[in-house]
Structure formats: structure tokens, C-alpha cells
C-alpha atoms as a PDB file:
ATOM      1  CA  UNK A   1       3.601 -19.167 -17.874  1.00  0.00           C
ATOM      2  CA  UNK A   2      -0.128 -18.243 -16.905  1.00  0.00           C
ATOM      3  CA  UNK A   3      -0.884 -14.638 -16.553  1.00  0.00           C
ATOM      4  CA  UNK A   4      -2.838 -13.503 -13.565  1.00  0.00           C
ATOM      5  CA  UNK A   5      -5.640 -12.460 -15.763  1.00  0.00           C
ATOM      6  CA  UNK A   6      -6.223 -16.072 -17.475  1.00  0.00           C
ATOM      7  CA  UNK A   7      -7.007 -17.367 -14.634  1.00  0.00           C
ATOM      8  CA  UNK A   8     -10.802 -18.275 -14.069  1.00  0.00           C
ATOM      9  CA  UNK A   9     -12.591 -15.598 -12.101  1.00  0.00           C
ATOM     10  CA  UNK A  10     -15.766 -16.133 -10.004  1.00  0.00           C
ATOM     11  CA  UNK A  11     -17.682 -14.723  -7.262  1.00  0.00           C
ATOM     12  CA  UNK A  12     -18.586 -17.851  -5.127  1.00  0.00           C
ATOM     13  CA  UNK A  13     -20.991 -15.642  -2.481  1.00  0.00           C
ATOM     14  CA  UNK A  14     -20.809 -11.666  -1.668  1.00  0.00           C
ATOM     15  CA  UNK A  15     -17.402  -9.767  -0.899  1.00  0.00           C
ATOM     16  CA  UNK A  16     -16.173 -12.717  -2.226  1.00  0.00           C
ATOM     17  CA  UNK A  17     -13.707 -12.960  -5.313  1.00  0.00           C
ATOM     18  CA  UNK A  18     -11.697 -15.658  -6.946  1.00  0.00           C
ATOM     19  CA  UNK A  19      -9.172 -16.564  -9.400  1.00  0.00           C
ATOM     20  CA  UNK A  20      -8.639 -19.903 -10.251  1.00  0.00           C
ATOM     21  CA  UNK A  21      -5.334 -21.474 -11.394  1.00  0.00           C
ATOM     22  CA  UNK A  22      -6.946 -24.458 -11.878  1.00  0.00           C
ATOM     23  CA  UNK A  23      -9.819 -26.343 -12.587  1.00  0.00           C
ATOM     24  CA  UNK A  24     -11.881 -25.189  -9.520  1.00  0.00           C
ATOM     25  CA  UNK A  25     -15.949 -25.659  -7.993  1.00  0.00           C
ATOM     26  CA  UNK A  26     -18.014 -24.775 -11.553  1.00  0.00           C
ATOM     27  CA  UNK A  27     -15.046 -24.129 -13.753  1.00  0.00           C
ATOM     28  CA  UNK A  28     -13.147 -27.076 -15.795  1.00  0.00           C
ATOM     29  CA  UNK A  29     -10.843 -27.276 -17.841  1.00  0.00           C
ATOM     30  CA  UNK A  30      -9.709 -30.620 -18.955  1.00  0.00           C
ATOM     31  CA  UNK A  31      -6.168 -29.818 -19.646  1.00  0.00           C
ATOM     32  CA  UNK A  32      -5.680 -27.767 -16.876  1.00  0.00           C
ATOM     33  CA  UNK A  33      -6.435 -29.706 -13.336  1.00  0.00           C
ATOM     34  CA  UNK A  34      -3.672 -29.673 -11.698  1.00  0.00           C
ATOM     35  CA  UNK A  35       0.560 -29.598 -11.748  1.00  0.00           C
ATOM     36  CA  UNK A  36       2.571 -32.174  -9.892  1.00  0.00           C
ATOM     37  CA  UNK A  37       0.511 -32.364  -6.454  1.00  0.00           C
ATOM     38  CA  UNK A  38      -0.768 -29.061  -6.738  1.00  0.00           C
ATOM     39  CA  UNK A  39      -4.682 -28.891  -6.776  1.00  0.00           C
ATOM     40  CA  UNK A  40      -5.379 -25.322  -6.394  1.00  0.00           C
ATOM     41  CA  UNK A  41      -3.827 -22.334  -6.311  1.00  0.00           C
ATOM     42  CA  UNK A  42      -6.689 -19.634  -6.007  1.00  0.00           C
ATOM     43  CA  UNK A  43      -6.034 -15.532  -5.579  1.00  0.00           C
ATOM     44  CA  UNK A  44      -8.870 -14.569  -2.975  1.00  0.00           C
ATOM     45  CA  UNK A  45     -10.411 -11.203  -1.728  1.00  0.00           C
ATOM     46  CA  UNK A  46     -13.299 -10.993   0.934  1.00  0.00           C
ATOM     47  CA  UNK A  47     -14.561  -7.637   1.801  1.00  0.00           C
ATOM     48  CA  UNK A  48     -14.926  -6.376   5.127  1.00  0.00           C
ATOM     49  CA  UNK A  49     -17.444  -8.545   6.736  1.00  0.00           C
ATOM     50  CA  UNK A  50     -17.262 -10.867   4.012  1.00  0.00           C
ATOM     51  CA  UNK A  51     -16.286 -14.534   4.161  1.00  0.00           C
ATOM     52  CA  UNK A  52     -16.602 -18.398   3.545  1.00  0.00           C
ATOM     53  CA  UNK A  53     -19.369 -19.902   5.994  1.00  0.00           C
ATOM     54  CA  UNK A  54     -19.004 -23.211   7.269  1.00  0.00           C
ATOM     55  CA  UNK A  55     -17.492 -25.765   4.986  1.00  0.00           C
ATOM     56  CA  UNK A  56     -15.854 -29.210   4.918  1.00  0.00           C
ATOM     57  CA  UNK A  57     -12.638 -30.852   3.496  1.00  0.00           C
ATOM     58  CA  UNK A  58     -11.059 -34.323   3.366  1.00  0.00           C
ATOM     59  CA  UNK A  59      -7.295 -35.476   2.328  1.00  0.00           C
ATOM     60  CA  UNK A  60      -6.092 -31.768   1.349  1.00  0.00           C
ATOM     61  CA  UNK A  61      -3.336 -29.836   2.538  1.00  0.00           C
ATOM     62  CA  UNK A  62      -4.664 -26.487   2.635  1.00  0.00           C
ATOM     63  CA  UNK A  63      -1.850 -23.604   2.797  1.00  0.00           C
ATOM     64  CA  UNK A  64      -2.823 -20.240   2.998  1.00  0.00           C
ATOM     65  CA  UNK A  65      -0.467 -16.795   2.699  1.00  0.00           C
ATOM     66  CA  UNK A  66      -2.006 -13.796   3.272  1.00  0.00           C
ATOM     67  CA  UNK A  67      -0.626 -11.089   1.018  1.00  0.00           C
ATOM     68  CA  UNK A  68      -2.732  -7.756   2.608  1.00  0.00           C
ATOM     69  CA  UNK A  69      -5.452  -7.370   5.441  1.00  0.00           C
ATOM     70  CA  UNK A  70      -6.320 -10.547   7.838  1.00  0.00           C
ATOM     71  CA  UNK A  71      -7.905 -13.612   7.862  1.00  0.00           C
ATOM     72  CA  UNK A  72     -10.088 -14.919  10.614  1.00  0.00           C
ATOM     73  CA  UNK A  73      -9.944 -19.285  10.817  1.00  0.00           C
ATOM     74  CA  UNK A  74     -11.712 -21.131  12.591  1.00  0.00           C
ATOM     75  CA  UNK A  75     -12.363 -24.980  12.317  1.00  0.00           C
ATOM     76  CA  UNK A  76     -14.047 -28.147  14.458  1.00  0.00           C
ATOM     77  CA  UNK A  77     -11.213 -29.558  16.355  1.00  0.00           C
ATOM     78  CA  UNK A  78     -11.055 -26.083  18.095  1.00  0.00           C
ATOM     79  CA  UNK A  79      -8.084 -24.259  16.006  1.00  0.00           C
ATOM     80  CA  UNK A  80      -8.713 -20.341  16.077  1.00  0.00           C
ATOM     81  CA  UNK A  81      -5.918 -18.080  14.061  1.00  0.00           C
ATOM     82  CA  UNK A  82      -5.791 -14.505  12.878  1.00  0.00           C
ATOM     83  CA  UNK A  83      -3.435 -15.081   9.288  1.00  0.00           C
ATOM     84  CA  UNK A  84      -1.551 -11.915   8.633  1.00  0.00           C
ATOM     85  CA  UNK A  85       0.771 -11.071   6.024  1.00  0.00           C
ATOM     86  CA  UNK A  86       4.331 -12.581   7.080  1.00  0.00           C
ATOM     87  CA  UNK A  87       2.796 -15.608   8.455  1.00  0.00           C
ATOM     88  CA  UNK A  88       1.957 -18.939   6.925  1.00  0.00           C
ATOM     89  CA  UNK A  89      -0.776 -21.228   7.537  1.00  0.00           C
ATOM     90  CA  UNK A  90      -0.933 -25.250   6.508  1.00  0.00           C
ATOM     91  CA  UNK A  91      -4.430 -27.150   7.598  1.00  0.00           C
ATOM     92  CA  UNK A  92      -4.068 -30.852   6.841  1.00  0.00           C
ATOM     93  CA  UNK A  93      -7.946 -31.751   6.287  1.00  0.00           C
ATOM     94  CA  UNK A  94      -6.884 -35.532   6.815  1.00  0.00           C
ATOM     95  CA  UNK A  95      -9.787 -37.542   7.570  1.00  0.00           C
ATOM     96  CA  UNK A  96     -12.481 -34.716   7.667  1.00  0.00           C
ATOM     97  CA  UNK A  97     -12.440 -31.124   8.840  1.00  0.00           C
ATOM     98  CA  UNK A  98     -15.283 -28.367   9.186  1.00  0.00           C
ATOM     99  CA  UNK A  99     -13.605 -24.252   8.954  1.00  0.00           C
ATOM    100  CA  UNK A 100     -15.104 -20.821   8.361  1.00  0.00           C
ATOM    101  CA  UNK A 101     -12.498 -17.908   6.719  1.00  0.00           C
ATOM    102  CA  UNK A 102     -13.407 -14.360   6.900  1.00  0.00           C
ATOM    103  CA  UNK A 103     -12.698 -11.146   6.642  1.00  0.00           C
ATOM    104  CA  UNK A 104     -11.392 -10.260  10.474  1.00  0.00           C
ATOM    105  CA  UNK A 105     -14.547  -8.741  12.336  1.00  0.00           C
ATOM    106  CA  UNK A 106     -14.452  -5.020  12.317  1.00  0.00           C
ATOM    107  CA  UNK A 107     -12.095  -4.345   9.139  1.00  0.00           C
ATOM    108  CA  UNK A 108     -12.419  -1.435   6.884  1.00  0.00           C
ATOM    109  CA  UNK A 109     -10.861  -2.789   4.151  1.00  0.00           C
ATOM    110  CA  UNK A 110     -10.131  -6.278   1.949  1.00  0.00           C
ATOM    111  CA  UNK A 111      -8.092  -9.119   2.882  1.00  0.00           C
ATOM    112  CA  UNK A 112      -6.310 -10.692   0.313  1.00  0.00           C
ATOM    113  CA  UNK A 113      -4.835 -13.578  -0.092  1.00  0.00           C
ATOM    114  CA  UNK A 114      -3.681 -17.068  -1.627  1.00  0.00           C
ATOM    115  CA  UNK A 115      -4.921 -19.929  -0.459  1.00  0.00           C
ATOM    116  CA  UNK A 116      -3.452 -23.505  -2.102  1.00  0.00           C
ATOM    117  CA  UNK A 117      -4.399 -27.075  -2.115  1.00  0.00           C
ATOM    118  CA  UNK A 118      -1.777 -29.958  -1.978  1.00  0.00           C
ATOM    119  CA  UNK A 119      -2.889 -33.580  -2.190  1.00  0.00           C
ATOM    120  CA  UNK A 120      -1.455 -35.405   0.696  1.00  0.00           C
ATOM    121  CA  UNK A 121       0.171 -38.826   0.129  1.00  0.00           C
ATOM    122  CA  UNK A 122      -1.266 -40.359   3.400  1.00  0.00           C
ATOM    123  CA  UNK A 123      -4.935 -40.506   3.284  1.00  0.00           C
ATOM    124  CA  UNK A 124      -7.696 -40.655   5.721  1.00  0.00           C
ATOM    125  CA  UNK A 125      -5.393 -40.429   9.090  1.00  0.00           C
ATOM    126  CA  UNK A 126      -6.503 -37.286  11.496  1.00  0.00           C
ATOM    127  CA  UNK A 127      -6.443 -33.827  10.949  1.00  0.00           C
ATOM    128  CA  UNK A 128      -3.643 -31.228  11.757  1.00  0.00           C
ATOM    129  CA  UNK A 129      -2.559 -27.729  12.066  1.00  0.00           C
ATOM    130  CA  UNK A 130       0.051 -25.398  12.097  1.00  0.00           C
ATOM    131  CA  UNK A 131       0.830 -21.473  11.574  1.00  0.00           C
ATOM    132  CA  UNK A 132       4.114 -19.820  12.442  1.00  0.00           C
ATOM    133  CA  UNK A 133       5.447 -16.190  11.657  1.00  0.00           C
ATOM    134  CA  UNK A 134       8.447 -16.398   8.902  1.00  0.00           C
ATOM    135  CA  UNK A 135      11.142 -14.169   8.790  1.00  0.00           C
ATOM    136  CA  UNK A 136      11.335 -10.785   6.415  1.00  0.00           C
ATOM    137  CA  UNK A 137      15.123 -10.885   5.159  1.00  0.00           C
ATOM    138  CA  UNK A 138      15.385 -11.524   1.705  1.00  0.00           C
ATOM    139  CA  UNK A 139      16.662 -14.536   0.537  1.00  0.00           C
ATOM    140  CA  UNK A 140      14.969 -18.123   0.380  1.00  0.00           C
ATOM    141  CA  UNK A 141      12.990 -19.262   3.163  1.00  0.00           C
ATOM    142  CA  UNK A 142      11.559 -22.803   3.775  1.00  0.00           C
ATOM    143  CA  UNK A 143       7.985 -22.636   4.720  1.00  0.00           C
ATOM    144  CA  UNK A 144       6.329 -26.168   5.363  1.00  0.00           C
ATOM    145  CA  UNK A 145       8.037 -29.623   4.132  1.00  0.00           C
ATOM    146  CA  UNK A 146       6.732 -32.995   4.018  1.00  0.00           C
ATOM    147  CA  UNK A 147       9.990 -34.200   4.962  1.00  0.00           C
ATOM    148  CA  UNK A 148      10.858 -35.762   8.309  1.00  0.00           C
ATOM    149  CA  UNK A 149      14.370 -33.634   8.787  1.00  0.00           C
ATOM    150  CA  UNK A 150      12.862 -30.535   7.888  1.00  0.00           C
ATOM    151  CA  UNK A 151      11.846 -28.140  11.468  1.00  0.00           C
ATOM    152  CA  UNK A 152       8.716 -26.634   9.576  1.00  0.00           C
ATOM    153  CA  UNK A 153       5.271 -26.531   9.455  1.00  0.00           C
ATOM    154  CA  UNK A 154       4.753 -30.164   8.261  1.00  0.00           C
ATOM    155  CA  UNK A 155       2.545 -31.400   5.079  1.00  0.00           C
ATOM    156  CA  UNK A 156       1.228 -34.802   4.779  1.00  0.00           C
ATOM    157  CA  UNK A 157       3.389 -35.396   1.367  1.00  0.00           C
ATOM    158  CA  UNK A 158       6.799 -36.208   1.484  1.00  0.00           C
ATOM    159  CA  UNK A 159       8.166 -35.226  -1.518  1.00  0.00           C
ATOM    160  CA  UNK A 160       6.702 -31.807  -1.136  1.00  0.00           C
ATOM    161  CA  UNK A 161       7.800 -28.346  -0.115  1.00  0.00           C
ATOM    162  CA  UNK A 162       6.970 -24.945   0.124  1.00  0.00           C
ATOM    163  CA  UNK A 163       9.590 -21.742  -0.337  1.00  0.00           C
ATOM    164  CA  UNK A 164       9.828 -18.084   0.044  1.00  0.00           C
ATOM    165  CA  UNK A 165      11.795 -16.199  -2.237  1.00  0.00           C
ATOM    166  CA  UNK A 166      12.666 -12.748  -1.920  1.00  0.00           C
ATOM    167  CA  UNK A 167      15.139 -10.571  -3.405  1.00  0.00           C
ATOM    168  CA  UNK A 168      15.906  -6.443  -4.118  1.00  0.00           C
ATOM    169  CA  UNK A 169      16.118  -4.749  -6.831  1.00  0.00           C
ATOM    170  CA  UNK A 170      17.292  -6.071 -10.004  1.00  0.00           C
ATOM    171  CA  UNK A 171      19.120  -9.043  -7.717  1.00  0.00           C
ATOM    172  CA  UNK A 172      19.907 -12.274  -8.664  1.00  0.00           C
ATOM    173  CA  UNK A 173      17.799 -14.454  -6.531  1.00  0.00           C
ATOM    174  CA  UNK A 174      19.216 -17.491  -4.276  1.00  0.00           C
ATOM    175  CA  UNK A 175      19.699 -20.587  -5.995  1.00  0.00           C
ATOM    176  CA  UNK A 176      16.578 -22.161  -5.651  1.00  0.00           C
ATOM    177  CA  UNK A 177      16.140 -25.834  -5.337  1.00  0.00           C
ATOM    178  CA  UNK A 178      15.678 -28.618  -8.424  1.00  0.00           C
ATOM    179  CA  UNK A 179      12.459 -30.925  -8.747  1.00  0.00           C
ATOM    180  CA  UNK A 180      10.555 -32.691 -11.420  1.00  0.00           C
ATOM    181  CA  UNK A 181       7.702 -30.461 -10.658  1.00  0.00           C
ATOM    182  CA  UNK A 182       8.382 -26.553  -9.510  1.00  0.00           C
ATOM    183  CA  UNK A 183       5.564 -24.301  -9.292  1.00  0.00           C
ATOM    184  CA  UNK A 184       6.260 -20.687  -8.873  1.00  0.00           C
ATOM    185  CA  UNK A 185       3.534 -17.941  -7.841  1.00  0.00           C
ATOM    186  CA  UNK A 186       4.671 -14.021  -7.861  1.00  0.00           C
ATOM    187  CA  UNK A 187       3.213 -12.638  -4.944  1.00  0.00           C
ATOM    188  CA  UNK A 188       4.746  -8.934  -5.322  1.00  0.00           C
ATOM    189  CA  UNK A 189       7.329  -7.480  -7.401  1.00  0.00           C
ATOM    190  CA  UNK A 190       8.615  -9.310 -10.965  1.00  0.00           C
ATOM    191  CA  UNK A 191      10.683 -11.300 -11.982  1.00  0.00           C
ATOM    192  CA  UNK A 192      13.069 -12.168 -15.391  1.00  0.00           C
ATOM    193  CA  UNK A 193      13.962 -14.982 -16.313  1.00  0.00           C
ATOM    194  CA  UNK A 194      15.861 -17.369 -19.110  1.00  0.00           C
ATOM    195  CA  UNK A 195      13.181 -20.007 -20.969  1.00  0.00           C
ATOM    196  CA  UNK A 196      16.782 -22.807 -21.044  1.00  0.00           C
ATOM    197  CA  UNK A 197      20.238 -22.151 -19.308  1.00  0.00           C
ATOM    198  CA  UNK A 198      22.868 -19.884 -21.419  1.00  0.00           C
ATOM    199  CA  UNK A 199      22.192 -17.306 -23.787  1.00  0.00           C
ATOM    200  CA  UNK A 200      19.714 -19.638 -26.243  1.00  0.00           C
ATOM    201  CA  UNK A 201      17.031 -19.395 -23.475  1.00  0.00           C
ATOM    202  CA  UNK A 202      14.838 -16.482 -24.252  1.00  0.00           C
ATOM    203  CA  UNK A 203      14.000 -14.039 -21.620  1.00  0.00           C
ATOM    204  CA  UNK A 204      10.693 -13.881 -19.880  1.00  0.00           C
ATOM    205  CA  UNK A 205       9.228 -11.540 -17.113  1.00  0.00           C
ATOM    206  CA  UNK A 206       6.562 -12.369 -14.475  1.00  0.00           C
ATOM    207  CA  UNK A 207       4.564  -9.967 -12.304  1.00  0.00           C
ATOM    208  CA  UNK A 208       2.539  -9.992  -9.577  1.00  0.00           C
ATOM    209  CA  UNK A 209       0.083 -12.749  -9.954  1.00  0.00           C
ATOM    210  CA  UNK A 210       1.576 -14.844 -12.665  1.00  0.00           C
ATOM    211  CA  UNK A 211       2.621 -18.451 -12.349  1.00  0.00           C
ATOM    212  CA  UNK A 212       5.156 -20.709 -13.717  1.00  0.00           C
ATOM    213  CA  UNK A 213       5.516 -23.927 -14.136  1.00  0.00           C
ATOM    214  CA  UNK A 214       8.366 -25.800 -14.554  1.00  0.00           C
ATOM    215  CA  UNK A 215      10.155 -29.253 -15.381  1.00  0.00           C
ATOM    216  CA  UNK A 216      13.588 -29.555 -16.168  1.00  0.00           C
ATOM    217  CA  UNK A 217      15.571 -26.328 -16.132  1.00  0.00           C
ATOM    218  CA  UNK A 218      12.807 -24.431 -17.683  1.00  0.00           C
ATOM    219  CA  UNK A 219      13.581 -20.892 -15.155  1.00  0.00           C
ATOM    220  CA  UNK A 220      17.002 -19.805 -15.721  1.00  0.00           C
ATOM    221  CA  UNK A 221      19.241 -17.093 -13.879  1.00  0.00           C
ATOM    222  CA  UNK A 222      15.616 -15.630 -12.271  1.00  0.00           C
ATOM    223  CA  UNK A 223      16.564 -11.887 -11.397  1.00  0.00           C
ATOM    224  CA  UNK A 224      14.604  -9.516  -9.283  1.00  0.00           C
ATOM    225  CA  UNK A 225      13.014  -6.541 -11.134  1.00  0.00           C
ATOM    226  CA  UNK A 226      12.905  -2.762 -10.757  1.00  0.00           C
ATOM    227  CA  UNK A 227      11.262  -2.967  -7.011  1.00  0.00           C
ATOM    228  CA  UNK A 228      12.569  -6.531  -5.813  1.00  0.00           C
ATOM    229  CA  UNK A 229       9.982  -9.657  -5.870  1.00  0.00           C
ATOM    230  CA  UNK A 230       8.278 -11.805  -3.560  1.00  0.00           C
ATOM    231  CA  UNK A 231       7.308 -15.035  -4.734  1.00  0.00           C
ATOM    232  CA  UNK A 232       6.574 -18.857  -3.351  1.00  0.00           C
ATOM    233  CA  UNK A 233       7.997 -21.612  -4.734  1.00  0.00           C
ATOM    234  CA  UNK A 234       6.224 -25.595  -4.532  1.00  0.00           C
ATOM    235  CA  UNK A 235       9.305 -27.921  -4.776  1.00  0.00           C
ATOM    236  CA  UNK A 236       7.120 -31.303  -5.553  1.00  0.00           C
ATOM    237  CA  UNK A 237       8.924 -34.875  -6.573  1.00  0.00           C
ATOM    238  CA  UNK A 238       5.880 -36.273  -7.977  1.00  0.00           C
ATOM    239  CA  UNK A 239       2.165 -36.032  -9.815  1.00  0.00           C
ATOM    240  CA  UNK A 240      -0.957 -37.050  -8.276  1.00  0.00           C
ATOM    241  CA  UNK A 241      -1.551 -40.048  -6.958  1.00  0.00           C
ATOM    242  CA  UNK A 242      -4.745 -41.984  -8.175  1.00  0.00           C
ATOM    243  CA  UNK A 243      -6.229 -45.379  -6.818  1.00  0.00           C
END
């Protein structure tokens, strides 16, 4: 379990501000750089007019889900989006690409939003993009997959895959999927949950903001709290590849 407020906070440029589940830019933590394939997971806000100029990325899959406000993308191969909440967004950086992300021109107020970083298990090969709007019934969603069979946005790993879970109050939610490596972020709401299976696991809560991560069968009988939860789940087969 990591609490929203142990993650690293920083302030990268103006309007801009970050927390870091990770080991991220000037921050680094040597026992905390990543879980299974997961590189980044980072809670953004950009003020109106605020934003991220120009800036390059190679071999990443960069996901982003936008939890309030919009977000203005715009990158070198000639991809334009507006990201909205109830949409997702998956740039595979592949060989090399150049984006800006801002605030969308003329807003009043923040966008915020969670942007995460996936290695890829094909390297160097050209870039891609996707965005699609995903459905608001509760229940569990698949968002983008790495495998072939899956009709999703795709990811360049193929033992990777991204979920939406959402349930009402106090509801049990779906049965979610087994992996060596499950990361869970609470986007809205809370969840409870048992540390093993049966009544020796001791019972845990989550809130917006807080992560898990799991091995094993470390999240048992997960149940909605008092006002439902929202909450993505990475289903990932392996660690990082290196060399």
C-alpha cells in the first residue's frame, strides 16, 4: 500500500504539480523504481494555461486518464486530441516521439490527471497512437491490452493490460483478473479489502489516490465503500526487461 501523500511531490515548471509513484526526473529512490513493467505512475495538475512544452520520449507506453478538466496533446507525427474524463489515451513513443500537454486553451480551472509509463517489450519500431471513449456502467472494463485477441487500444507489451473498475456503494467489485504483477490506482471513491483470502487476511481500506501492489493473492474480496470507487487496474505477467 502507498498512500497518496508518500508519494514524491514536485513542481517541474509553473501551474504545474506532480506526485510521483516512483522514482521520477530529480527524485530516486533506490528501492522504489518501478513494479512489474510499470515505470511511472504520476498524479498531475496544470493550471489554466499551464502545461508541459515540447518534449521527447523513446520505447514508453505512455497512458494517460484524465480524472477532471481537459488535456490538450499534441505530438510530431501530427496526432491532435482533447483527453477528457471517460476517455483513455495510450501513446507508444516507439522509436522517438516529440508532444506538448496542456491545460486546454481558454479553461478556468485545473485539469487533472494520471498519466503512466509502461515499458514496451518491442523496442525501437515506430511510434503509435490511440484514444477511444470507454463506457460509464460499473463493472470491469478493459482499456488497452498488449494482446493480439484483445479489440483495444493496443500497448507494445504483451503480457500487459490495463482495467477499469467500478462499483456502487459498499458493492463487491467484479472478479478481477490474476497476474504475477497487479497494480491498482484509486482514482475516486475507496475501497476495502482482505491482506490474504478468508478471515486471517486483515482488512485494509484505500482512497482516492492510494496504490496497491500486489503478487499472489495479496487483495482479497475488494468491496466498494460508502460512495462506490473508481479505480484502474495494470494486469502485467512480467518485470522489466534489461539488456
Amino acid at each position: 500500500m502507498r498512500r497518496t501523500g508518500e508519494r514524491y511531490l514536485s513542481e517541474p515548471a509553473e501551474g504545474i504539480t506532480t506526485r510521483h509513484a516512483f522514482s521520477f526526473a530529480g527524485h530516486y529512490d533506490p528501492k522504489n523504481t518501478s513494479f512489474g513493467a510499470l515505470l511511472a505512475c504520476n498524479e498531475e495538475t496544470l493550471a489554466p494555461g499551464a502545461g508541459y512544452d515540447a518534449h521527447r520520449h523513446t520505447d514508453t507506453e505512455i497512458v494517460t486518464w484524465v480524472v477532471d478538466g481537459a488535456l490538450a496533446h499534441r505530438d510530431d507525427a501530427g496526432h491532435a486530441s482533447v483527453v477528457r474524463p471517460g476517455m483513455i489515451q495510450v501513446q507508444s513513443a516507439g522509436a522517438g516521439i516529440t508532444h506538448t500537454e496542456r491545460n486546454l486553451g481558454g479553461a478556468t480551472e485545473p485539469v487533472t490527471f494520471l498519466q503512466m509509463w509502461l515499458q514496451p517489450d518491442r523496442f525501437g519500431v515506430e511510434p503509435g497512437f490511440g484514444i477511444r471513449s470507454v463506457p460509464t456502467a460499473d463493472g470491469l472494463t478493459l482499456l488497452a491490452s498488449g494482446r493480439p485477441s484483445d479489440d483495444v487500444l493496443r500497448l507494445r507489451r504483451t503480457d500487459a493490460a490495463l482495467w477499469l473498475v467500478r462499483a456502487g456503494a459498499w458493492a463487491a467489485l467484479p472478479e478481477l483478473p490474476a497476474a504475477p504483477y497487479r497494480y491498482v490506482h484509486v482514482v475516486a471513491g475507496s475501497v476495502g479489502y482482505r491482506t490474504v483470502p478468508g478471515p486471517q487476511g486483515g482488512g485494509r481500506s484505500a482512497s482516492a489516490g492510494d496504490a496497491i501492489r500486489i503478487t499472489g493473492d495479496a487483495f482479497a474480496d475488494p468491496t466498494a465503500g460508502e460512495s462506490g470507487v473508481e479505480l484502474l487496474l495494470w494486469e502485467m505477467g512480467s518485470p522489466l526487461q534489461f539488456g
